[in-house]
Every structure is written in structure tokens, then in C-alpha cells.
C-alpha atoms as a PDB file:
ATOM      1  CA  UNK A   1      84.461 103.779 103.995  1.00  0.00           C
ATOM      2  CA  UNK A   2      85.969 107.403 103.381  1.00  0.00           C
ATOM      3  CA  UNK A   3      87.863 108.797 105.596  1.00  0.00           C
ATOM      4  CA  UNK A   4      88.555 112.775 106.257  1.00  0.00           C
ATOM      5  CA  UNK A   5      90.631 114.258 108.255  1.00  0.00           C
ATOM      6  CA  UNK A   6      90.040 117.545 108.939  1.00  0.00           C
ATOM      7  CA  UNK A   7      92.805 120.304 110.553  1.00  0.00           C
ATOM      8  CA  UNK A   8      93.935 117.350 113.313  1.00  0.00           C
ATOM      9  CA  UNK A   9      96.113 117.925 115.775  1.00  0.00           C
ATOM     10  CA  UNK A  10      97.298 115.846 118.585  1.00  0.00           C
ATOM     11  CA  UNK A  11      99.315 116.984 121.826  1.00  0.00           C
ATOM     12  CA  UNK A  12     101.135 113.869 123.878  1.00  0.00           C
ATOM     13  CA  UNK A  13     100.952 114.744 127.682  1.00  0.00           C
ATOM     14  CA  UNK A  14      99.343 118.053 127.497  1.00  0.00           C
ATOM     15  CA  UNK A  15      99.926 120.475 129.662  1.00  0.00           C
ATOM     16  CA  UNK A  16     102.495 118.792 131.298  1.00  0.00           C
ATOM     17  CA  UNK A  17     106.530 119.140 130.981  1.00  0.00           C
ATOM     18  CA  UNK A  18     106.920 116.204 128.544  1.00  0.00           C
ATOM     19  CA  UNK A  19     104.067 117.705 126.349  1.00  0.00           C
ATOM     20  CA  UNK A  20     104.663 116.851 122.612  1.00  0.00           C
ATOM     21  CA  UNK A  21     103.227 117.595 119.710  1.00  0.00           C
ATOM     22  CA  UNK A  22     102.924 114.818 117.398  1.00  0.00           C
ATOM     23  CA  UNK A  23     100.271 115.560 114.815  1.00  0.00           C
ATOM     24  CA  UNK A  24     100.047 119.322 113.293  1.00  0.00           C
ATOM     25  CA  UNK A  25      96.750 120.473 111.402  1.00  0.00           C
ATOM     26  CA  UNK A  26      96.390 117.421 109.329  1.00  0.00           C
ATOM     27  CA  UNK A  27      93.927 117.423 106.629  1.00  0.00           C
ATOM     28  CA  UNK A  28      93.520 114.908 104.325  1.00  0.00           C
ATOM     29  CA  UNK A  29      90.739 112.442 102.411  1.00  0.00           C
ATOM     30  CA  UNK A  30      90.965 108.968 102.109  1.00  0.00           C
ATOM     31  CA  UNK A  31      88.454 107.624  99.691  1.00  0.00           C
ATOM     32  CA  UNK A  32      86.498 104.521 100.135  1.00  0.00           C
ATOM     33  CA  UNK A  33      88.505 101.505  98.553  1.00  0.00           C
ATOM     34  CA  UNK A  34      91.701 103.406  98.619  1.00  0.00           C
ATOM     35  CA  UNK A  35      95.004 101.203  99.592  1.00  0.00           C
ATOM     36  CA  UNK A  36      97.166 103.995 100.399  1.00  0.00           C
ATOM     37  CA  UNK A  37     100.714 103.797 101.667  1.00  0.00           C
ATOM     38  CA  UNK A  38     101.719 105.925 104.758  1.00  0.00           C
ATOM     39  CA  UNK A  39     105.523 106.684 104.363  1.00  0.00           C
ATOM     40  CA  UNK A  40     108.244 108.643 107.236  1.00  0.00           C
ATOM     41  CA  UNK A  41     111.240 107.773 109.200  1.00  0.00           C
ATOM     42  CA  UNK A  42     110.584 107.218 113.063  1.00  0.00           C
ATOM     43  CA  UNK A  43     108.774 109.771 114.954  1.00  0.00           C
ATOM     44  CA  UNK A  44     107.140 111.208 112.246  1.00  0.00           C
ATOM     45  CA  UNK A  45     103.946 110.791 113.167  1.00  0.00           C
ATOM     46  CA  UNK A  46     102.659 107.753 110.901  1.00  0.00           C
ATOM     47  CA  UNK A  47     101.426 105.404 113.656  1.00  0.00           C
ATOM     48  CA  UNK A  48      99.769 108.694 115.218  1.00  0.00           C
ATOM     49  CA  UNK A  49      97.671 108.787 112.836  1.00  0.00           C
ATOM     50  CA  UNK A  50      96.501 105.926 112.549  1.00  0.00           C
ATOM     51  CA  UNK A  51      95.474 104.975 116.031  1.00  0.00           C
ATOM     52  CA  UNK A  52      93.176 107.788 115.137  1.00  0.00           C
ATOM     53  CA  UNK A  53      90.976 105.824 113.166  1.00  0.00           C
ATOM     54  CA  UNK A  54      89.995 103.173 116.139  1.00  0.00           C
ATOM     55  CA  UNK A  55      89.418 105.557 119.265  1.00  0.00           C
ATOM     56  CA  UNK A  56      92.883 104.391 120.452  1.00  0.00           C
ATOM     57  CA  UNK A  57      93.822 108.302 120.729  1.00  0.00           C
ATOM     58  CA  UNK A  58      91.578 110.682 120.418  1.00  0.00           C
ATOM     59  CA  UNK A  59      92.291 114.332 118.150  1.00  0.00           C
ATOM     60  CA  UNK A  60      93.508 117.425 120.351  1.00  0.00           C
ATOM     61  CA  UNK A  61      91.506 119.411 118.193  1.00  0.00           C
ATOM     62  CA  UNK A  62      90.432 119.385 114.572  1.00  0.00           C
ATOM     63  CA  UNK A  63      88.108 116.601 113.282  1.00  0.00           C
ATOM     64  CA  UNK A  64      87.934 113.239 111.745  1.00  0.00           C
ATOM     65  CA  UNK A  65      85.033 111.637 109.360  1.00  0.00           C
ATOM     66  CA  UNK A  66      85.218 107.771 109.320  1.00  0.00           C
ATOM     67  CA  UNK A  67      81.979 107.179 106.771  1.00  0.00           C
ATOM     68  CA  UNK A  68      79.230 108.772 109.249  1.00  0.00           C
ATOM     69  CA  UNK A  69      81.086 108.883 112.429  1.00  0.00           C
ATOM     70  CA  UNK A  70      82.692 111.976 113.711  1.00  0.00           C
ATOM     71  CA  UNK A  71      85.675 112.148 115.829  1.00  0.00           C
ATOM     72  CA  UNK A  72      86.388 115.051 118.066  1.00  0.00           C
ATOM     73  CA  UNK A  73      88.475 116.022 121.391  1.00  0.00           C
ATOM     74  CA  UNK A  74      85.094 115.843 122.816  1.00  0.00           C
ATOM     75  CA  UNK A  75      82.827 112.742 120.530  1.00  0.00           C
ATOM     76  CA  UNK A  76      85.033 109.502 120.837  1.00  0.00           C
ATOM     77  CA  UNK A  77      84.254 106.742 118.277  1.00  0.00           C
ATOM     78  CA  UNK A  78      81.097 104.284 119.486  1.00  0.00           C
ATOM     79  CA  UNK A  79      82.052 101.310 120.558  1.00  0.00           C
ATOM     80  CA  UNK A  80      79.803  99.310 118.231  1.00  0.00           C
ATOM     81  CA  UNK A  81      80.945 100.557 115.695  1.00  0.00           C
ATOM     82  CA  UNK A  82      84.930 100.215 116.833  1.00  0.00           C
ATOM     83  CA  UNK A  83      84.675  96.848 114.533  1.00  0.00           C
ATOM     84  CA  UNK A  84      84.560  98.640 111.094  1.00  0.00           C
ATOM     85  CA  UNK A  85      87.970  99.057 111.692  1.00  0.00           C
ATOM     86  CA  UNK A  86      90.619  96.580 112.047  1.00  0.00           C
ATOM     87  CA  UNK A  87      94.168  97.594 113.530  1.00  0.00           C
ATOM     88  CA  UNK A  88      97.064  95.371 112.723  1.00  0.00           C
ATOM     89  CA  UNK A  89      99.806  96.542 115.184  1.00  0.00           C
ATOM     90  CA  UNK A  90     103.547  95.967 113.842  1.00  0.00           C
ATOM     91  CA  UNK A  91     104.344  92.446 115.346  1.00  0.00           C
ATOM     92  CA  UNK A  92     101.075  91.347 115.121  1.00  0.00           C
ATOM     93  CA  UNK A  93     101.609  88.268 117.012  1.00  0.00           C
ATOM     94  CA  UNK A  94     102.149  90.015 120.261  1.00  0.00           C
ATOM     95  CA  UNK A  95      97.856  90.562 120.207  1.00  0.00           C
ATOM     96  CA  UNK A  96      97.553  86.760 119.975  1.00  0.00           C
ATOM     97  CA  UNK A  97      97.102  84.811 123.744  1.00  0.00           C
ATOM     98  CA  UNK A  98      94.280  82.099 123.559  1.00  0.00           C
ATOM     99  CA  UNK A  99      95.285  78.587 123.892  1.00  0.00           C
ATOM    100  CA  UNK A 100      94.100  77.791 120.635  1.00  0.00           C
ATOM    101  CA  UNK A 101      93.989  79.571 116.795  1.00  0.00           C
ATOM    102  CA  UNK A 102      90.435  79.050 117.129  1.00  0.00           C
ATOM    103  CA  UNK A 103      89.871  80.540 120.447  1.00  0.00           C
ATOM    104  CA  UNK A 104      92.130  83.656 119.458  1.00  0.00           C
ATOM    105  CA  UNK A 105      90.441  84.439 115.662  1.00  0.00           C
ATOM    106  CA  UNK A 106      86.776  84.091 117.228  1.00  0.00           C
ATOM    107  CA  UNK A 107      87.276  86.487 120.691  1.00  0.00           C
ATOM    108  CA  UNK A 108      86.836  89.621 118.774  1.00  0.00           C
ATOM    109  CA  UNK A 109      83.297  88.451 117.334  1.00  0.00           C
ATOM    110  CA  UNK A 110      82.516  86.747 120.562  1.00  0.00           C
ATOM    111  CA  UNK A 111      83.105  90.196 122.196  1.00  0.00           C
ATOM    112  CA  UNK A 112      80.523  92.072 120.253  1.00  0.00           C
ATOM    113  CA  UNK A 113      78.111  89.563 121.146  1.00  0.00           C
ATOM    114  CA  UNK A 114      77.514  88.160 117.510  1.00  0.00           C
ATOM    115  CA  UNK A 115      75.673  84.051 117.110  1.00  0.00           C
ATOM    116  CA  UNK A 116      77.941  80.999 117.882  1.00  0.00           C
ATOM    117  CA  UNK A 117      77.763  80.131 114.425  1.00  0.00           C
ATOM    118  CA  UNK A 118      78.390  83.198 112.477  1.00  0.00           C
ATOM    119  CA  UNK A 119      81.369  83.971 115.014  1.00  0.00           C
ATOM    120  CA  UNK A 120      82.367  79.981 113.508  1.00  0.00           C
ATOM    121  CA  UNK A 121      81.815  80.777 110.291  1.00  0.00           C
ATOM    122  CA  UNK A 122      83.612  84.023 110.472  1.00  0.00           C
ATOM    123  CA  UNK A 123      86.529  82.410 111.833  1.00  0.00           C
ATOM    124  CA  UNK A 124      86.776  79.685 109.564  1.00  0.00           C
ATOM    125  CA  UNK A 125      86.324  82.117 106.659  1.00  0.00           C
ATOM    126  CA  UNK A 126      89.204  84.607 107.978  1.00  0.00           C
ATOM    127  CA  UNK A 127      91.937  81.611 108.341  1.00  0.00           C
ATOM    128  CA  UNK A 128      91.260  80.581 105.210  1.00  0.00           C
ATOM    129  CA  UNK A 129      91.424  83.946 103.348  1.00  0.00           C
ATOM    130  CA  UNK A 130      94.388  84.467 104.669  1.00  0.00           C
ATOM    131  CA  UNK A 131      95.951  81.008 103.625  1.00  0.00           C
ATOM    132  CA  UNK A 132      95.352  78.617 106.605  1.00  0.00           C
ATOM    133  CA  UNK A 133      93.520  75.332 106.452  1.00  0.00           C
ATOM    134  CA  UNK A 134      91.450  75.897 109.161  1.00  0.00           C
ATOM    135  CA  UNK A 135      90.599  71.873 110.383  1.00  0.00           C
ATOM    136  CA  UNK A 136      94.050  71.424 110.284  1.00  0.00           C
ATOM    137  CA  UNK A 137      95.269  74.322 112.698  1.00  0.00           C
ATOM    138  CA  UNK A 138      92.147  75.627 114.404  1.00  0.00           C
ATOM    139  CA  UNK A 139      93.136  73.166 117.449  1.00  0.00           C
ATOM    140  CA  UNK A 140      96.659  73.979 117.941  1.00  0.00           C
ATOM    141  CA  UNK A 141      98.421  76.917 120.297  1.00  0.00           C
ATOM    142  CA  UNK A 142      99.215  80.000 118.234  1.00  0.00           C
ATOM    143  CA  UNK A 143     102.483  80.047 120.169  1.00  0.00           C
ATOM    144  CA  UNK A 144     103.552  76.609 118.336  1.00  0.00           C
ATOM    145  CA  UNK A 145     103.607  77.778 114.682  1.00  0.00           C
ATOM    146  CA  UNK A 146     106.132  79.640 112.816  1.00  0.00           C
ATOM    147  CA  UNK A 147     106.197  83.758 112.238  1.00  0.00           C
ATOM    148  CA  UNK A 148     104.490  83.901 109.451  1.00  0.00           C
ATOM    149  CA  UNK A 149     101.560  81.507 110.189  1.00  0.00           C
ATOM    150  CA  UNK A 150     101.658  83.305 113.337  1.00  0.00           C
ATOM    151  CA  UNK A 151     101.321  86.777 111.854  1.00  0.00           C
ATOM    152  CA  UNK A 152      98.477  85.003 109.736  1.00  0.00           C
ATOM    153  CA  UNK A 153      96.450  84.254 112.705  1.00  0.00           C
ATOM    154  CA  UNK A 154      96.857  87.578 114.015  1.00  0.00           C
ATOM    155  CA  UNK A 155      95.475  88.921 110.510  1.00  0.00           C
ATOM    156  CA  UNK A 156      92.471  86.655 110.556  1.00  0.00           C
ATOM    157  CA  UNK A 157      91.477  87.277 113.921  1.00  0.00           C
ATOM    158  CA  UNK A 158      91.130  91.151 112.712  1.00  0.00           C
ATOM    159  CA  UNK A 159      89.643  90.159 109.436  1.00  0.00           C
ATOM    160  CA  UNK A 160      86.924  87.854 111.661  1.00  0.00           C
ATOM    161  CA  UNK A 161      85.313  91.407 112.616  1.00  0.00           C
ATOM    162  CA  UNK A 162      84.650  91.972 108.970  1.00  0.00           C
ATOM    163  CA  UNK A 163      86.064  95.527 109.178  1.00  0.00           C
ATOM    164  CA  UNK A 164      85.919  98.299 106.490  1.00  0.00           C
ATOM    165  CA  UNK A 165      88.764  99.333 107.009  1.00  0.00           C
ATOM    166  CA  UNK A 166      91.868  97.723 107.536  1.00  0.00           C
ATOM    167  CA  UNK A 167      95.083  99.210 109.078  1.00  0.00           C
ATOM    168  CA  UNK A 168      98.457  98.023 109.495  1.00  0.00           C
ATOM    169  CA  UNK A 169     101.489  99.415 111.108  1.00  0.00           C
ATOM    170  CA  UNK A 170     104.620  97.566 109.398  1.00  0.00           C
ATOM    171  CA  UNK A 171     102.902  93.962 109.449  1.00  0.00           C
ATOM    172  CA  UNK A 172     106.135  92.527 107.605  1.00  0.00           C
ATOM    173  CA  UNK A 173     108.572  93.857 110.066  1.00  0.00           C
ATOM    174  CA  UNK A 174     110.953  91.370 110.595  1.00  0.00           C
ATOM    175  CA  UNK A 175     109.877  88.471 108.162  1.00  0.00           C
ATOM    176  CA  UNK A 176     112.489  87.658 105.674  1.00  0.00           C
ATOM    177  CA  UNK A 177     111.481  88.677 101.590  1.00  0.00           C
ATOM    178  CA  UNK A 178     109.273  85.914 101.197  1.00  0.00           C
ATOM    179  CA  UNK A 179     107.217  86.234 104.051  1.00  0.00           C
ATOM    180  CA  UNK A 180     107.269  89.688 103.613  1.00  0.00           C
ATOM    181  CA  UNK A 181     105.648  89.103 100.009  1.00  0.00           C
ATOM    182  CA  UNK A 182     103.299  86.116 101.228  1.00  0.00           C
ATOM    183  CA  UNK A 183     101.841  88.504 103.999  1.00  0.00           C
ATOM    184  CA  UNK A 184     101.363  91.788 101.938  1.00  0.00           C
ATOM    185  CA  UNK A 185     100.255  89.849  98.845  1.00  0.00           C
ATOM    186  CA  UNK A 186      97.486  88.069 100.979  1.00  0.00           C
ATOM    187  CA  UNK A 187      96.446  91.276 102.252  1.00  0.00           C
ATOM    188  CA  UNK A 188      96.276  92.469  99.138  1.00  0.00           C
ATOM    189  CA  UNK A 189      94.224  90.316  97.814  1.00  0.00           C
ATOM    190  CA  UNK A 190      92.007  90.597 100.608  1.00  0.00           C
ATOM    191  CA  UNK A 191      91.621  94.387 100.138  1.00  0.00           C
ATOM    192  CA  UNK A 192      90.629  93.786  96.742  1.00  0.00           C
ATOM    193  CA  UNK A 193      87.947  91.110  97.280  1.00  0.00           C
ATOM    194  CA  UNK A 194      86.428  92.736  99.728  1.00  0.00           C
ATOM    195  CA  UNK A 195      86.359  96.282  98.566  1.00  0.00           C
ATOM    196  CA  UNK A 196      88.357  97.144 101.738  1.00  0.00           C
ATOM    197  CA  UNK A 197      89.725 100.861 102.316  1.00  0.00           C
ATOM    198  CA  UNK A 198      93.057  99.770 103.378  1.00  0.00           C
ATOM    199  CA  UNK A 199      95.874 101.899 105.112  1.00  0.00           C
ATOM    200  CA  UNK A 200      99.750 100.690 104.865  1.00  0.00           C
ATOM    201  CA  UNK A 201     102.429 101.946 106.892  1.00  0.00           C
ATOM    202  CA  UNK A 202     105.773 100.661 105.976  1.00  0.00           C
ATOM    203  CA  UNK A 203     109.492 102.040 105.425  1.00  0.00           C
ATOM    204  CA  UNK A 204     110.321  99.977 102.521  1.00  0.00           C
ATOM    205  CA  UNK A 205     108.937 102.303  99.262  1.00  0.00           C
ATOM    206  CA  UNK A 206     109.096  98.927  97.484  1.00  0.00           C
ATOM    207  CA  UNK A 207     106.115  97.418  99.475  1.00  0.00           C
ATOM    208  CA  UNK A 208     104.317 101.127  98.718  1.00  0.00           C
ATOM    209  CA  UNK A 209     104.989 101.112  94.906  1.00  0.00           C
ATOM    210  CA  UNK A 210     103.883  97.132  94.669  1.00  0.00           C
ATOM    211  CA  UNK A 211     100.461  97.772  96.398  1.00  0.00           C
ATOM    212  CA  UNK A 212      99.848 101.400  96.946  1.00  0.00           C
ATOM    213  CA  UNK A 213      97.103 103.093  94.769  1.00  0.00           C
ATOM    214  CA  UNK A 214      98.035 106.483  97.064  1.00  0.00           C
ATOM    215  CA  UNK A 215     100.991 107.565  98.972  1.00  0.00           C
ATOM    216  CA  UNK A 216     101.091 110.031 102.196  1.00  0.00           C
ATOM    217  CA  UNK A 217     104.662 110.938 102.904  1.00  0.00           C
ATOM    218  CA  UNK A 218     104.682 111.998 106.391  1.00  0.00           C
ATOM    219  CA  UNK A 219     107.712 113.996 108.343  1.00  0.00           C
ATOM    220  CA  UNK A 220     107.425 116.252 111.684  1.00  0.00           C
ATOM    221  CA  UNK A 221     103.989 115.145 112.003  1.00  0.00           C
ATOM    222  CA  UNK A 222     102.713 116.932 109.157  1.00  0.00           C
ATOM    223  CA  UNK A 223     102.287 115.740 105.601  1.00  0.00           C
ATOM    224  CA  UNK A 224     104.943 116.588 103.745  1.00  0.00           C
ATOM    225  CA  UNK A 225     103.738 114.699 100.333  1.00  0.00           C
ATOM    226  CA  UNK A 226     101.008 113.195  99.039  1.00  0.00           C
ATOM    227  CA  UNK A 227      99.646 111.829  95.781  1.00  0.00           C
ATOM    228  CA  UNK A 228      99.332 109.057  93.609  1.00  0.00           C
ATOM    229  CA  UNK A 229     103.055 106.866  93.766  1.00  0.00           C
ATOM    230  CA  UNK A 230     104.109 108.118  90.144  1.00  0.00           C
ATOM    231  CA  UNK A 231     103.828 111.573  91.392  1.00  0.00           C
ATOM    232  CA  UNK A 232     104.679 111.208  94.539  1.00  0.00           C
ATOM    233  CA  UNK A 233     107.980 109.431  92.960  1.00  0.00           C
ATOM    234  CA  UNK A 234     108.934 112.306  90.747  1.00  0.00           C
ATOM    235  CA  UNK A 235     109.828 114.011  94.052  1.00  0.00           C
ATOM    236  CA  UNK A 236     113.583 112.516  94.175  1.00  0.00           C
ATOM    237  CA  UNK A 237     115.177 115.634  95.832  1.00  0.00           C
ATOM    238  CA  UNK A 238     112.452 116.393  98.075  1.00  0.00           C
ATOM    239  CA  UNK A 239     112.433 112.567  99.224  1.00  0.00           C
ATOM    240  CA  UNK A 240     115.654 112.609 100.017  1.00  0.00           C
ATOM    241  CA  UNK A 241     115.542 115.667 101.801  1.00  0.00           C
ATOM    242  CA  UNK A 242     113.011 113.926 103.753  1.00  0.00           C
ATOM    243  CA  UNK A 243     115.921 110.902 104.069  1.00  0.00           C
ATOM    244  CA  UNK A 244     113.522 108.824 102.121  1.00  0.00           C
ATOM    245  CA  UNK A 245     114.888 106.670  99.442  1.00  0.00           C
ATOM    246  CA  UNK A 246     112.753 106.255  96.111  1.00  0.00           C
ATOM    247  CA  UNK A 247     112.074 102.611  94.970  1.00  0.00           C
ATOM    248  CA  UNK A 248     114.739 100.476  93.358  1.00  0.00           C
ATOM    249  CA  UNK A 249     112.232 100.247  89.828  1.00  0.00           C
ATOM    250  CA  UNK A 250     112.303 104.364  89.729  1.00  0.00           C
ATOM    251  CA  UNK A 251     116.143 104.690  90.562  1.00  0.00           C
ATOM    252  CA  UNK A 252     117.006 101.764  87.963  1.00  0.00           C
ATOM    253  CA  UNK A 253     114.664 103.869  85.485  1.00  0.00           C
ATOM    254  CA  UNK A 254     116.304 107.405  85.976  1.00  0.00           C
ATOM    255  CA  UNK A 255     119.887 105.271  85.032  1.00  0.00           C
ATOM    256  CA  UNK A 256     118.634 103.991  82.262  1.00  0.00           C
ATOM    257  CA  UNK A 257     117.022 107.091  81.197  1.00  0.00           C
ATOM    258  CA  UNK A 258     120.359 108.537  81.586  1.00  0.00           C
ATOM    259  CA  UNK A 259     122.548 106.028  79.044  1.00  0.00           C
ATOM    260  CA  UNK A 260     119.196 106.453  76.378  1.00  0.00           C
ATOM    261  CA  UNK A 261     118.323 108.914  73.770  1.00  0.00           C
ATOM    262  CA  UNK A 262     115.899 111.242  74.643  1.00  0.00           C
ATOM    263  CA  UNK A 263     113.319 109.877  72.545  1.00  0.00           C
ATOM    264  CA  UNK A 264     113.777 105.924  74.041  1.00  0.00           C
ATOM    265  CA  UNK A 265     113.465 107.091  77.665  1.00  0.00           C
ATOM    266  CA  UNK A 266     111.568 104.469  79.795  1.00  0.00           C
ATOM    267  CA  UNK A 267     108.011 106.146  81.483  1.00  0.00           C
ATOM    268  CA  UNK A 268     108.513 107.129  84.688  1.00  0.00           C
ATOM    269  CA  UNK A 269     105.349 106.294  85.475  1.00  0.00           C
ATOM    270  CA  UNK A 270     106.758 102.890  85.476  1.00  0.00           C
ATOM    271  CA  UNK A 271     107.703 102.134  89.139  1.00  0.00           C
ATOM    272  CA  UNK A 272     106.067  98.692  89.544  1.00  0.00           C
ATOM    273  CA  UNK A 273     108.540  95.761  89.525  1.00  0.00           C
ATOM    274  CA  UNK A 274     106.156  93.975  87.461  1.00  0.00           C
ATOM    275  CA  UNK A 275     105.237  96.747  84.594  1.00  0.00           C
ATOM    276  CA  UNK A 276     108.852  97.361  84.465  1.00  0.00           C
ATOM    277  CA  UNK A 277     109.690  94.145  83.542  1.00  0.00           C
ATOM    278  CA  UNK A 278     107.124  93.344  81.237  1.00  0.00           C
ATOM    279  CA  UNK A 279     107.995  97.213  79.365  1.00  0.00           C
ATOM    280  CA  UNK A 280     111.193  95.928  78.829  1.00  0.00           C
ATOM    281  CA  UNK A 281     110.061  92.408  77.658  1.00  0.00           C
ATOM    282  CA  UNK A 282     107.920  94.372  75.047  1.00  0.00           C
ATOM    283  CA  UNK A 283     110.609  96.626  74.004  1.00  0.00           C
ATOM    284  CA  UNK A 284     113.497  93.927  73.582  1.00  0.00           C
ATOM    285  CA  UNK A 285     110.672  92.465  71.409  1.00  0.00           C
ATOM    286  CA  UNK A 286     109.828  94.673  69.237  1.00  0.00           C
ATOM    287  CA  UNK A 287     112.617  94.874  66.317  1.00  0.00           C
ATOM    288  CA  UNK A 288     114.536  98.268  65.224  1.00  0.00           C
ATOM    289  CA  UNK A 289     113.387  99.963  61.758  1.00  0.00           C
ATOM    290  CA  UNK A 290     116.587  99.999  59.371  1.00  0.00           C
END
């Protein structure tokens, strides 16, 4: 599903004395299939814009285009069709509270009215895309399993409404590195098979340049950069003004670029841990002409 944006603004408590504006005249286009990454420090506007997308706020003025839907101050999003997209908050296990992981994957379906056995089917089919066995755990109390599995339930139970688009606000914050990758690589995968147009936000420019096709750099609720990662990337002093760090893979590229001759320097269109290392691989392999 594309996605448009079109001059969006968005005012918190208009009109009153602790009126705010968070979003400025955004326009932007989001391509169906895209998995971009949505990049800013706190308070610059990131998960603003998303709860855009699923009639959780609504634009102060401008206009958004999700596929044929339009989104106005004045046309909110239908509710039937609220279940193209799914919203993974940050901590996503704070939306789970059935008894069981069964119970909690299935409400969504079960709330839009669909069969008894597709919303089954559905939920058997989300737990297991996202790495659960689903005889073994559909049974138990979310509360009872670990962070991770919990944070996969959470996932599922989105993925049950067979969205087009998925969104997630930091769904790794505060996993340790390999549930970080577990999570983001599932999701990934996920976004792939099912031709998803998926929307990241995260502070770590590593999980952007791992899965990130296209990067929107937000700051003072405007977009200060946007583009592809390898040109977003290039941007080193104007990230930094923005106090945003570029990925380890790019800063360990501009050192080595630094100790090489000019005509050895490493692409920087390289910032993808695993093109990096298999470059190098190929280089080290390749002997020197005498």
C-alpha cells in the first residue's frame, strides 16, 4: 500500500496554553513494499507520524493517502478498513491481556467479526511466522513467557489482522543484541514474504542500515533527511548536527578509507555489516599484481 503524505501538520492541545506543534508541513511518499527506517532523537516527531497512519491522531491540516483512503482534519480513517494497518507500539507486550496466547493473537480478528476458523487459522499462522509453535504455547498465559516470546505474541496478534502495512515504534527496545536481532530479523522476513510496506522507527542506525531500503531522518517535527541509507549516510556532518550518529560499518569505512590509497578506497555505499564483510573477504582474496 503507498502511502502519501501531503503538507501535514499536527497541533497537540490546540488552542489551548499547552498547544504544541509537533508535525510541520510534512510531505512525503512511501511506496508500496517499502521498509523504510524513521530516524530522530526524542521529541522529534517520529511516533507522530506514525499514529497517523491508524486514525490514532488525526492531521491538523494537510492530507494523507493510505492506498485509496484519505485522511483529513475533517475524513478520519474507516474503521473497516483500520486492519490494513498494524501498529506495534514500543513495548509491545504492554497490548497483550487475555489469559491465554491464543485468546490474545485471535481478539483482533474476532473484533472485525471474521469466521471462527479463519480467525484459528489466522492465529495459528501468525505464531508460527513469527517463530512460535503454536500447540505448544497457544494454551499458556502470555504473562508466563519470557520478553522476547512475549514481544512475539504481541507481533502475531498484529500480524493475525493480515495488515498491509506494518508499523513499529522501537519493537527491540530493551531486548539484549540477540533478541534485538531475532525480533527485527523475523520481521523482516515477514515484510518480505508478504510484500508488506513496512515502517521502522528505531534510534540505533545499525538496525536502519541492516533492514532499511529508505531512511526518513526526522528532527523538530519536520524532515530533515531523507533518501535511500547510502545517501542518506553520506550526510556525516549534517547527522551529527542532528546529534545522530552514522552506523558503525560507515564510520569503520571512512577510517579505513583514510589509512588507503586513493585508488583502494572501500565503497561507501557499503554500510551493511554483511556486504562489508564479505567486500573485504573478496579483497583479502584476491592476490596483488607484482
Amino acid at each position: 500500500m503507498q502511502i502519501t503524505f501531503d503538507k501535514v501538520s499536527h497541533i497537540y492541545g490546540k488552542g489551548t496554553p499547552f498547544e504544541r506543534l509537533a508535525l510541520q508541513e510534512i510531505s512525503l511518499t512511501i511506496p508500496s513494499g517499502s521498509f523504510v527506517g524513521i530516524i530522530g532523537q526524542t521529541g522529534s516527531g517520529k511516533s507522530t507520524l506514525i499514529q497517523h497512519l491508524n486514525g490514532l491522531l488525526s492531521p491538523s491540516s494537510g492530507r494523507i493517502q493510505l492506498g485509496d483512503v484519505e485522511i483529513t482534519s475533517s475524513k478520519r480513517m474507516p474503521h473497516a478498513r483500520r486492519r490494513d494497518i498494524g501498529l506495534v507500539f514500543q513495548y509491545p507486550e504492554h497490548q497483550l491481556f487475555e489469559e491465554t496466547v491464543a485468546k490474545d493473537v485471535s481478539f483482533g480478528p474476532l473484533n472485525f467479526d471474521l469466521p471462527v476458523e479463519m480467525v484459528e487459522s489466522r492465529t495459528r499462522e501468525s505464531l508460527e511466522v513469527v517463530g512460535l509453535d503454536y500447540e505448544a504455547i497457544k494454551d499458556r498465559s502470555p504473562f508466563q513467557l519470557s520478553g522476547g516470546q512475549m514481544r512475539r505474541v504481541a507481533i502475531a496478534g498484529v500480524l493475525a489482522m493480515q495488515p498491509k502495512v506494518l508499523v513499529l515504534d522501537e519493537p527491540t527496545a530493551g531486548l539484549d543484541p540477540a533478541g534485538r536481532k531475532a525480533i527485527l530479523e523475523g520481521i523482516y522476513r515477514i515484510h518480505r514474504e508478504q510484500g508488506l510496506t513496512t515502517l521502522l522507527v528505531t534510534h540505533s542506525m545499525e538496525e536502519a542500515a541492516s533492514y532499511a531500503d529508505y531512511l526518513l531522518v526526522m528532527a523538530d517535527g519536520k524532515v530533515a533527511l531523507q533518501g535511500p541509507p547510502r545517501e542518506v549516510f553520506e550526510q556525516v556532518d549534517l547527522l551529527k548536527q542532528l546529534s545522530l550518529d552514522v552506523p558503525e560499518t560507515v564510520a569503520l569505512v571512512s577510517r579505513m578509507n583514510q589509512s588507503l590509497p586513493d585508488n583502494e578506497h572501500l565503497p561507501h555505499s557499503l554500510y551493511r555489516e554483511e556486504e562489508l564483510i564479505d567486500h573485504l573477504l573478496k579483497r583479502l582474496s584476491v592476490p596483488k599484481e607484482r
